[in-house]
Protein backbone atom coordinates (compact mmCIF):
# COMPACT_ATOMS: atom_id res chain seq x y z
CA UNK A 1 -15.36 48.68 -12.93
CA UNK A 2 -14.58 45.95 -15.70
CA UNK A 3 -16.22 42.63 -15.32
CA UNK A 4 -16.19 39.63 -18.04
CA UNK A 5 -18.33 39.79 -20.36
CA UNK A 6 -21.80 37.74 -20.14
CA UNK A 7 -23.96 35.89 -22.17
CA UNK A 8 -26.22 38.88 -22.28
CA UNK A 9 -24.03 41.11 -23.77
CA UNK A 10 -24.42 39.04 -26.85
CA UNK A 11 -27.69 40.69 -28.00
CA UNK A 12 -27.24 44.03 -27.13
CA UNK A 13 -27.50 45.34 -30.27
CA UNK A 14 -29.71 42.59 -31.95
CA UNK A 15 -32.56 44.46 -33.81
CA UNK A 16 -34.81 42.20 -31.51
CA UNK A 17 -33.25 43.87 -28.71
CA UNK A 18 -32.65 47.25 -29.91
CA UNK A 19 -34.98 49.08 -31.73
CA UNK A 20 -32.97 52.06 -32.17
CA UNK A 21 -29.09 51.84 -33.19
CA UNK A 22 -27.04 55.05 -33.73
CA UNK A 23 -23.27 54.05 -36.10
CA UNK A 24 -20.99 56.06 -35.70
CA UNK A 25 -18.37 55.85 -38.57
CA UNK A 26 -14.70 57.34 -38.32
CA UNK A 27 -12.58 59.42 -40.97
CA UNK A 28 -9.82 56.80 -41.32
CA UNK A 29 -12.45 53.86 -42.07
CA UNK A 30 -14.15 56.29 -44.64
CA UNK A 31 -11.42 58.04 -46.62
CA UNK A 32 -7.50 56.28 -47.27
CA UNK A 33 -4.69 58.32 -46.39
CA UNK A 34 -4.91 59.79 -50.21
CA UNK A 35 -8.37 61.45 -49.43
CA UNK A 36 -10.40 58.81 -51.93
CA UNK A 37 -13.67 57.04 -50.26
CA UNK A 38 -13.25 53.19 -49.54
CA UNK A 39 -16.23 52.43 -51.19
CA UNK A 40 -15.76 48.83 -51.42
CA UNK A 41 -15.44 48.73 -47.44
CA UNK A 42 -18.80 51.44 -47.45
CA UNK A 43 -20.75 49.31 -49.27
CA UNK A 44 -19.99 46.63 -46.61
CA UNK A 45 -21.27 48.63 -44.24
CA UNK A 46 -24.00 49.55 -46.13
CA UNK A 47 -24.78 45.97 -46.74
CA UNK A 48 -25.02 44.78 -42.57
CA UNK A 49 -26.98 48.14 -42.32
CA UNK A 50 -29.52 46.59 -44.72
CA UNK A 51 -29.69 43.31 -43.05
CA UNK A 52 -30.27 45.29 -39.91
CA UNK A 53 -33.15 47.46 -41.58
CA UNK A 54 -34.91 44.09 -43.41
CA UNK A 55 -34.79 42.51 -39.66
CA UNK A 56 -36.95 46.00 -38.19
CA UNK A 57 -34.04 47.89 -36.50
CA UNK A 58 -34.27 51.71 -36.73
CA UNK A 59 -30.97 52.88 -37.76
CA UNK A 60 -28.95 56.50 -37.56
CA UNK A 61 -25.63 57.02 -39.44
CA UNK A 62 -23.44 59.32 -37.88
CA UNK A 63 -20.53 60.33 -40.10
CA UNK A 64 -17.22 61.64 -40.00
CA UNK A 65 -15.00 61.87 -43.37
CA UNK A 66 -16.15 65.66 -45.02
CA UNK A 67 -13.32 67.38 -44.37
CA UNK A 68 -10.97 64.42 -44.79
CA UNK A 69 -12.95 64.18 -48.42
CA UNK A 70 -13.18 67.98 -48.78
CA UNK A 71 -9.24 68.53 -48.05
CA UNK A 72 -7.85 66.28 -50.89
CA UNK A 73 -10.40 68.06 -53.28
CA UNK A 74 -9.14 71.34 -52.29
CA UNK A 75 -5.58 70.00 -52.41
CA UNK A 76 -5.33 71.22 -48.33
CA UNK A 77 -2.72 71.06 -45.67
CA UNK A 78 -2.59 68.59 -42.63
CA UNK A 79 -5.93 67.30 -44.22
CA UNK A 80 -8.22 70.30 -44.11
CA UNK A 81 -7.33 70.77 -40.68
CA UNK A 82 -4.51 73.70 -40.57
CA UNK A 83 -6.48 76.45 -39.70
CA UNK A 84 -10.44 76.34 -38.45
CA UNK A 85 -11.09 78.62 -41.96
CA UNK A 86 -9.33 75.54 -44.13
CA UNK A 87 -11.55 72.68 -42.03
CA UNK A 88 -14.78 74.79 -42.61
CA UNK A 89 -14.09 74.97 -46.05
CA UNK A 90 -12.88 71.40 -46.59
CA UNK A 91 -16.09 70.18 -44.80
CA UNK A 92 -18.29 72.52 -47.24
CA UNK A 93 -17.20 70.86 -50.36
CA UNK A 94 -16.31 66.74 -49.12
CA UNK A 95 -20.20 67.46 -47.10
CA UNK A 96 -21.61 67.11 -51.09
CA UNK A 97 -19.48 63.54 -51.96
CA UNK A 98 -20.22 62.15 -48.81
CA UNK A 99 -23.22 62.47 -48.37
CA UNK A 100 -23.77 61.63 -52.23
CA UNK A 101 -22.52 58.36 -51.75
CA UNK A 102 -23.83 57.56 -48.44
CA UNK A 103 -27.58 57.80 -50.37
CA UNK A 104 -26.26 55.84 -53.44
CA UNK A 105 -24.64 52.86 -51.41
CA UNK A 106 -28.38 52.69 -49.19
CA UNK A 107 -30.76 52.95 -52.04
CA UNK A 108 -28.62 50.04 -52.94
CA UNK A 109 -30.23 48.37 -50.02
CA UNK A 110 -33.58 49.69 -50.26
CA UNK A 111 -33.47 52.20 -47.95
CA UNK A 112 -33.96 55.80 -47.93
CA UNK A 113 -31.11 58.21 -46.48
CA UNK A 114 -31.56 61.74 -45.20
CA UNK A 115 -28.94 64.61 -44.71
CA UNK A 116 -29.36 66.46 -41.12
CA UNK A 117 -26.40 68.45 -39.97
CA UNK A 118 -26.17 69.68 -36.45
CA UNK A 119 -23.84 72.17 -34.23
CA UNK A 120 -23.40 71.70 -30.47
CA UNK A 121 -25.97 74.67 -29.83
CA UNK A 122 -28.76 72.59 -31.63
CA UNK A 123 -28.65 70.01 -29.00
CA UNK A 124 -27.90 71.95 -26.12
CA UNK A 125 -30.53 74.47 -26.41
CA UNK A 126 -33.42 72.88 -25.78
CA UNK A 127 -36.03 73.97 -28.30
CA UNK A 128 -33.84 73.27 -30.75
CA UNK A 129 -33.69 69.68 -29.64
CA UNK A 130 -36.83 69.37 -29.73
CA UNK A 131 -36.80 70.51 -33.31
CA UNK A 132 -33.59 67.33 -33.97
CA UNK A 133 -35.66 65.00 -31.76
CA UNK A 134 -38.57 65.30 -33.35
CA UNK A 135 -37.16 65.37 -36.88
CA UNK A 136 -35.15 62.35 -36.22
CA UNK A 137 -38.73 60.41 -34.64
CA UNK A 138 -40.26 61.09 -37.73
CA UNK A 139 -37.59 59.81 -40.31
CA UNK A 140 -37.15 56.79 -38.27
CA UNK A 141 -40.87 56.16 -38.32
CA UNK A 142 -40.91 56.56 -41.38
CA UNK A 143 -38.13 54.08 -42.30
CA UNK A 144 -35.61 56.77 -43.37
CA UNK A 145 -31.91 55.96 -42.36
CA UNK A 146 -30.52 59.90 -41.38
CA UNK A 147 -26.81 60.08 -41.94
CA UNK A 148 -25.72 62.85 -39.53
CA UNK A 149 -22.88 64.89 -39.23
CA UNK A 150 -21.18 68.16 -37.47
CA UNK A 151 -21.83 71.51 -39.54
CA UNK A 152 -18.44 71.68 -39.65
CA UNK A 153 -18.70 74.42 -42.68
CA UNK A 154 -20.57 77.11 -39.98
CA UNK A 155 -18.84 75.68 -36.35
CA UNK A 156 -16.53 78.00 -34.55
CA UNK A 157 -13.78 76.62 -32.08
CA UNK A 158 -16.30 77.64 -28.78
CA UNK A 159 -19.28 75.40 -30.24
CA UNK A 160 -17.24 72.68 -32.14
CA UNK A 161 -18.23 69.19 -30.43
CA UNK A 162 -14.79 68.23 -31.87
CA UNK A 163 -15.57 64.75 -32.80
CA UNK A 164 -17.94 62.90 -33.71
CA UNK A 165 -18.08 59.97 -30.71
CA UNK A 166 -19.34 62.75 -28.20
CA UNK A 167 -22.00 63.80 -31.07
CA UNK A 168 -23.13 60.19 -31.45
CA UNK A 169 -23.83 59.91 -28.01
CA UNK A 170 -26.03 63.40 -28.13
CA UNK A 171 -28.00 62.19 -30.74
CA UNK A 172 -29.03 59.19 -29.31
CA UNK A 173 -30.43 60.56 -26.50
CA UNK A 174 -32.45 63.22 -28.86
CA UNK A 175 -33.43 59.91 -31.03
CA UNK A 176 -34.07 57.62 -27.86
CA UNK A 177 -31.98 54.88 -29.30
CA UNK A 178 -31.03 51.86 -27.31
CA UNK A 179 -27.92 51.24 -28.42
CA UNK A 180 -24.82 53.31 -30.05
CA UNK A 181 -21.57 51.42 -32.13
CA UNK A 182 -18.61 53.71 -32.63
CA UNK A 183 -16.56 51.80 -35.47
CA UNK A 184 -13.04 52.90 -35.12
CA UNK A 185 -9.67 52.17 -35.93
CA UNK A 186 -9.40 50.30 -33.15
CA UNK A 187 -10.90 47.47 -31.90
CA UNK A 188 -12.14 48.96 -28.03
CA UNK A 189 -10.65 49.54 -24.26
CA UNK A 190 -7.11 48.22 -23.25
CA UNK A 191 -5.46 48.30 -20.16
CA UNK A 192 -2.74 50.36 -22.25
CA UNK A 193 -1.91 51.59 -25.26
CA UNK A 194 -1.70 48.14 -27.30
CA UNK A 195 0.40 50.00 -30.09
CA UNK A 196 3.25 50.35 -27.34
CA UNK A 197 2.42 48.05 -24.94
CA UNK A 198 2.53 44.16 -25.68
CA UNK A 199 0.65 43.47 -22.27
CA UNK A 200 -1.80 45.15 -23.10
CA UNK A 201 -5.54 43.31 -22.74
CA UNK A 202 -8.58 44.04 -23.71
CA UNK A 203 -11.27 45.54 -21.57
CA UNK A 204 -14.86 43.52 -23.06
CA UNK A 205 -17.26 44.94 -20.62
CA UNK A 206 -17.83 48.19 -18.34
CA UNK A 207 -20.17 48.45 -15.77
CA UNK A 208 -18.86 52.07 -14.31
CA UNK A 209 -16.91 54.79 -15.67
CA UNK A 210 -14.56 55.50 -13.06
CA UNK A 211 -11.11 56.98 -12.37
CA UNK A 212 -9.13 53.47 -13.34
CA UNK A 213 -11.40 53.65 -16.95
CA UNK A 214 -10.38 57.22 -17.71
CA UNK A 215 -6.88 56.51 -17.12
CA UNK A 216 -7.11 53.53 -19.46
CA UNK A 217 -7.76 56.39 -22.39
CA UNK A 218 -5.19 57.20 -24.93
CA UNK A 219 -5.58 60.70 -26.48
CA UNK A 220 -3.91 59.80 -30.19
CA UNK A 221 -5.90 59.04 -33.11
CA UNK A 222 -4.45 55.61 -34.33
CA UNK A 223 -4.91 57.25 -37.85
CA UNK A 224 -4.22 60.76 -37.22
CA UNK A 225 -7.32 61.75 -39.52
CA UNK A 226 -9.97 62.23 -36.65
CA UNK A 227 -9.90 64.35 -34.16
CA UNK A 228 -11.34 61.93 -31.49
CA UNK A 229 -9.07 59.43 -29.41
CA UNK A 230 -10.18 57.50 -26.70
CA UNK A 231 -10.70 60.04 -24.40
CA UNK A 232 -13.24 61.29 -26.33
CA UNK A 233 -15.12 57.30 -26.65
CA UNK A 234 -15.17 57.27 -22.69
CA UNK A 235 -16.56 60.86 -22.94
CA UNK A 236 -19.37 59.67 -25.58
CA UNK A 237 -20.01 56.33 -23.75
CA UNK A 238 -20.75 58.50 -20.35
CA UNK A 239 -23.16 60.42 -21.83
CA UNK A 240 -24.91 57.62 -23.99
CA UNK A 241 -24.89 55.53 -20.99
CA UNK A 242 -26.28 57.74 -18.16
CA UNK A 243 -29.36 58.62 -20.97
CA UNK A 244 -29.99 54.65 -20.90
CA UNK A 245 -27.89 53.36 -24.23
CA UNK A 246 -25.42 50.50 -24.46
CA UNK A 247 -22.37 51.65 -26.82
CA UNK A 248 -19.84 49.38 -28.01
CA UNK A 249 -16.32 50.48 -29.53
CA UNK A 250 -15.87 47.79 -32.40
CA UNK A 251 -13.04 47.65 -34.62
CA UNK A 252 -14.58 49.37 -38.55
CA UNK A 253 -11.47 48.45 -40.11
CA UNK A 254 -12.56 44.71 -40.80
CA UNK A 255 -15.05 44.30 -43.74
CA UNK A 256 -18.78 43.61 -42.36
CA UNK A 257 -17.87 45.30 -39.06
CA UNK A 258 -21.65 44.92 -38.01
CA UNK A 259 -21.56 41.64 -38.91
CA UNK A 260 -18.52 40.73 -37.68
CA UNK A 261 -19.31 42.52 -33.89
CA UNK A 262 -22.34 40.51 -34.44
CA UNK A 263 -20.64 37.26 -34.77
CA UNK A 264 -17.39 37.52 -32.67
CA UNK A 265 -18.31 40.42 -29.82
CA UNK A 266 -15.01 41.66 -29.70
CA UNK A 267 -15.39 45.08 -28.48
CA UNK A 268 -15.98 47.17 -25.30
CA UNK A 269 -19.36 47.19 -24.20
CA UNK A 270 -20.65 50.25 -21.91
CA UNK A 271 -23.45 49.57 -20.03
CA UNK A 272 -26.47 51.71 -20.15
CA UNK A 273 -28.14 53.06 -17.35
CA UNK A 274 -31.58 51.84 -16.88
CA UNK A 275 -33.41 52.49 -19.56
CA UNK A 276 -36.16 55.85 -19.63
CA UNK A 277 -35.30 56.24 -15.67
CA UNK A 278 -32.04 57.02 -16.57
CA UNK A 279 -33.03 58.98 -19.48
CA UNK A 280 -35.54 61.39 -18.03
CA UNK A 281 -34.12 61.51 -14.54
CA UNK A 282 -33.08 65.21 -15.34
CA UNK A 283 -36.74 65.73 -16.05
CA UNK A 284 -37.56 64.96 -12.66
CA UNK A 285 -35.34 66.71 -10.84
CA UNK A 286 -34.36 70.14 -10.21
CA UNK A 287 -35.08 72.37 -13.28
CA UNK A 288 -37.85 74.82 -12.59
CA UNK A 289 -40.96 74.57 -14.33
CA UNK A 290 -42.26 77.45 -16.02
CA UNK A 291 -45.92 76.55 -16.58
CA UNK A 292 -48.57 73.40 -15.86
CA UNK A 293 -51.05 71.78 -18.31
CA UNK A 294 -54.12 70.53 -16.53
CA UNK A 295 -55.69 67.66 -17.91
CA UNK A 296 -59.03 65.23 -17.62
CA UNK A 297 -58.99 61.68 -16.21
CA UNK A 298 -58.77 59.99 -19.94
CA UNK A 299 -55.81 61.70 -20.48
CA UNK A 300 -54.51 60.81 -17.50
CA UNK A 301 -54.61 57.51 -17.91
CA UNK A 302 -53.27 57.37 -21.42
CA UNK A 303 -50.04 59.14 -19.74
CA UNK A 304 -49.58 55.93 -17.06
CA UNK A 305 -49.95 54.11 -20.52
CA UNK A 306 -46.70 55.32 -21.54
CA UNK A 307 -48.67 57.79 -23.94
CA UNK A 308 -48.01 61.48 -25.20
CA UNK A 309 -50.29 64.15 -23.87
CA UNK A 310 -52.48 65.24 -26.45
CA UNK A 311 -54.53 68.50 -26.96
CA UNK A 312 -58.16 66.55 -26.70
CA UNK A 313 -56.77 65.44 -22.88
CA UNK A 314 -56.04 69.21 -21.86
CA UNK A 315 -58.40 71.33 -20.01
CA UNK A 316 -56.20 74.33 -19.23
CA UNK A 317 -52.89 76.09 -19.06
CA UNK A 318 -51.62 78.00 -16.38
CA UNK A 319 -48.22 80.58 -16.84
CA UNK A 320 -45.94 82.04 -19.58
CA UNK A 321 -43.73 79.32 -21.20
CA UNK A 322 -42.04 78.75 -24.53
CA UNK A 323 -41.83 75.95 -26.81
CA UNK A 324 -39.37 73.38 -24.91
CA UNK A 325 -39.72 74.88 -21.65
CA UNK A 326 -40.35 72.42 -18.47
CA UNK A 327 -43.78 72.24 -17.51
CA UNK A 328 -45.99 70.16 -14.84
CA UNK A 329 -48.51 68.02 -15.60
CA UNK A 330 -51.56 68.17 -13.65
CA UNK A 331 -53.85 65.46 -12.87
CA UNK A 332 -57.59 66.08 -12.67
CA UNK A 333 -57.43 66.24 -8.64
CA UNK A 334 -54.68 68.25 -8.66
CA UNK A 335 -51.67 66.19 -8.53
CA UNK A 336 -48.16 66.61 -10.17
CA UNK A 337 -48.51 63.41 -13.04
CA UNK A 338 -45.72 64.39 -14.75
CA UNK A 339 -43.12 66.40 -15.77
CA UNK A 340 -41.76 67.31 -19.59
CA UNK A 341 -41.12 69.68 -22.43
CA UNK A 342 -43.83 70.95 -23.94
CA UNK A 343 -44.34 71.00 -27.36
CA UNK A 344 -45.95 74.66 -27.88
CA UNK A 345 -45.93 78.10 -26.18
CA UNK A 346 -48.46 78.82 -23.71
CA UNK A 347 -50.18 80.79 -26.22
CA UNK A 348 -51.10 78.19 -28.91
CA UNK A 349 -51.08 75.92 -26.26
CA UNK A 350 -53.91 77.71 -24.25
CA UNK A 351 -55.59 77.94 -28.19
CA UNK A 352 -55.94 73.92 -28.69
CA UNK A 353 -56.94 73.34 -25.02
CA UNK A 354 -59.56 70.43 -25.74
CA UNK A 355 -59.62 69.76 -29.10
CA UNK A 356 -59.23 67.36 -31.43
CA UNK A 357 -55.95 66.37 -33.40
CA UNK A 358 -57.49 66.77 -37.00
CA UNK A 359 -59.03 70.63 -35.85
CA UNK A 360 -55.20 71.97 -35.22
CA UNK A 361 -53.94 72.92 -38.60
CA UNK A 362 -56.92 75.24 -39.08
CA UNK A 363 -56.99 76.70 -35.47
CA UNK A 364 -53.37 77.05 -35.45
CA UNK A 365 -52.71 77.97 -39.19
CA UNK A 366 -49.78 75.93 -39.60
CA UNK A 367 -48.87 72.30 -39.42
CA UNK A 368 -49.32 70.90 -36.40
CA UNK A 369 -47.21 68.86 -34.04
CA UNK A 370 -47.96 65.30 -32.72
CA UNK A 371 -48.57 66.55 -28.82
CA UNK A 372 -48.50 68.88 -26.35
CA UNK A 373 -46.14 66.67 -24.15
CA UNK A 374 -44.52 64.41 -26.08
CA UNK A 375 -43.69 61.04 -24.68
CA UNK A 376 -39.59 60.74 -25.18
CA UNK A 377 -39.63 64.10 -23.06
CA UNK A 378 -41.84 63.33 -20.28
CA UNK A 379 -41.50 61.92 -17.13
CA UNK A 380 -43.88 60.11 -14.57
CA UNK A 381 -43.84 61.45 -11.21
């Protein structure tokens, strides 16, 4: 269902209200139809993320535009995107200048960038989440603005996401964000297709994706240099709001387009869920746990506290599990506390059992991670 938009919706994405922002930035507002980078329009961008960053909002670039870039370098067909071979290849080479620029037009800012690139299977499979979430905790932590993309140069056609609004999405449930902004070349929702249809009006706010939303979807590219349409924005905004994110389609085309969302909210709005219950409702529900971590009664409490479970809190391990595998956590009198991925095997995890934090690296020989439970993959039973 679409309602009117309310005063609430305002803030949404405020950095006062949303710690965590994933942008998502199209082809066409990245690269003109001659394959060149709109830098003037980038810096823009670069220039409301900045605001954003000085004001304490965590921010994750995702990025389309490689093989757009890549194609006119390599003097392609159909930009890069004839054959899978031509897109791979395209994405391989415009990967270099895009991401080149990205960390120029930050610095600029005072910020930091960082390159991670991703195929479906890495957020799918879930010890390789584990390895994105985690990676993507730390940056952000850290104050380091990742600019993410599809490994386009390695995807086949079976593990393609084949866009980037349904990738968004994914990663902001691996990086907990609160909110996600697809800038686009257009400016959200209609009723129709406004290109063909004068009557057309503009959906603001969505409470429910339901059968009278997905028909509102157009499957054309206004551009014709992504490979996203609006199917694929009602795809992403389903699974960023059923892990607990707002998302917004804005219009990119505009300069400022965070400041201008900002200013005018002309958009559509998706609803999140509510928040973590939304987000770790899987958790709690029917996947079958391969092992249980017993703890004591301090770290129990820590855990109600909204805290990871930590080595010092354990007292044993019971079965055979692997690193991202679901386990139970159990309470001191034997009750389920939790449930959530744990962090190591049951062999190293059986090896820190009761220790201390700073004793890991030489127990375990190798770096360390920050729990045995972490707190983003856990949930309260």
């Amino acid at each position: 269902m679409s309602v009117p938009a309310r005063p609430a919706d305002a803030i949404r994405f405020a950095p006062s209200t949303c710690s965590r922002l994933v942008v998502k930035v199209g082809s066409s507002l990245l690269v003109d139809p001659e394959g060149q980078i709109r830098r003037d329009w980038l810096a823009a961008l670069a220039s409301d993320l900045g605001t954003r960053a000085r004001e304490g909002q965590q921010l994750v670039i995702v990025s389309s535009g490689a093989i757009a870039l890549g194609a006119r370098r390599l003097k392609l067909p159909k930009g890069g995107r004839a054959s899978l071979e031509d897109a791979q290849a395209a994405a391989a080479t415009g990967q270099i200048a895009l991401s080149s620029i990205w960390a120029e037009l930050l610095h600029d800012q005072g910020m930091t960038a960082a390159q991670i690139l991703v195929t479906l299977d890495d957020l799918e499979d879930r010890r390789r989440y584990l390895n994105v979430s985690a990676t993507l905790d730390r940056l952000l932590r850290l104050g380091v603005v990742p600019v993410i993309n599809e490994n386009d140069s390695v995807a086949t056609e079976e593990i393609r996401f084949g866009d980037n609004d349904r990738l968004a999405a994914r990663v902001a449930s691996a990086a907990s964000a609160d909110g996600v902004v697809l800038l686009s070349d257009v400016d959200g929702l209609y009723t129709a297709n406004p290109n063909t249809n004068p009557d057309a009006q503009l959906i603001e706010t969505v409470d429910i994706i339901d059968e009278r939303i997905e028909a509102m979807a157009d499957r054309g590219s206004a551009s014709g240099m992504g490979s996203g349409g609006m199917v694929s924005k009602i795809e992403a905004a389903r699974i960023a709001t059923s892990a607990g994110a707002h998302l917004a389609i804005a219009d990119g085309r505009v300069q400022h387009p965070l400041a201008r969302l900002a200013a005018t909210k002309r958009g559509t709005l998706f609803l999140g869920q509510k928040g973590a219950a939304a987000r770790k409702a899987w958790l709690r529900g029917g996947l079958t746990a391969k092992g249980a971590i017993h703890i004591d009664e301090g770290a129990a409490q820590a855990l109600k506290e909204g805290r990871s479970l930590l080595s010092a809190g354990a007292t044993r391990v019971e079965g055979r599990f692997a690193r991202g595998d679901l386990v139970v956590v159990v309470g001191p009198d034997g009750k389920h506390l939790a449930r959530g991925l744990a962090e190591y095997g049951h062999v190293d995890a059986s090896r820190i059992v009761g220790r201390r934090s700073e004793d890991l690296i030489e127990i375990l020989g190798y770096a360390p991670r920050a729990a045995l439970v972490h707190r983003s993959h856990m949930a309260l039973l």
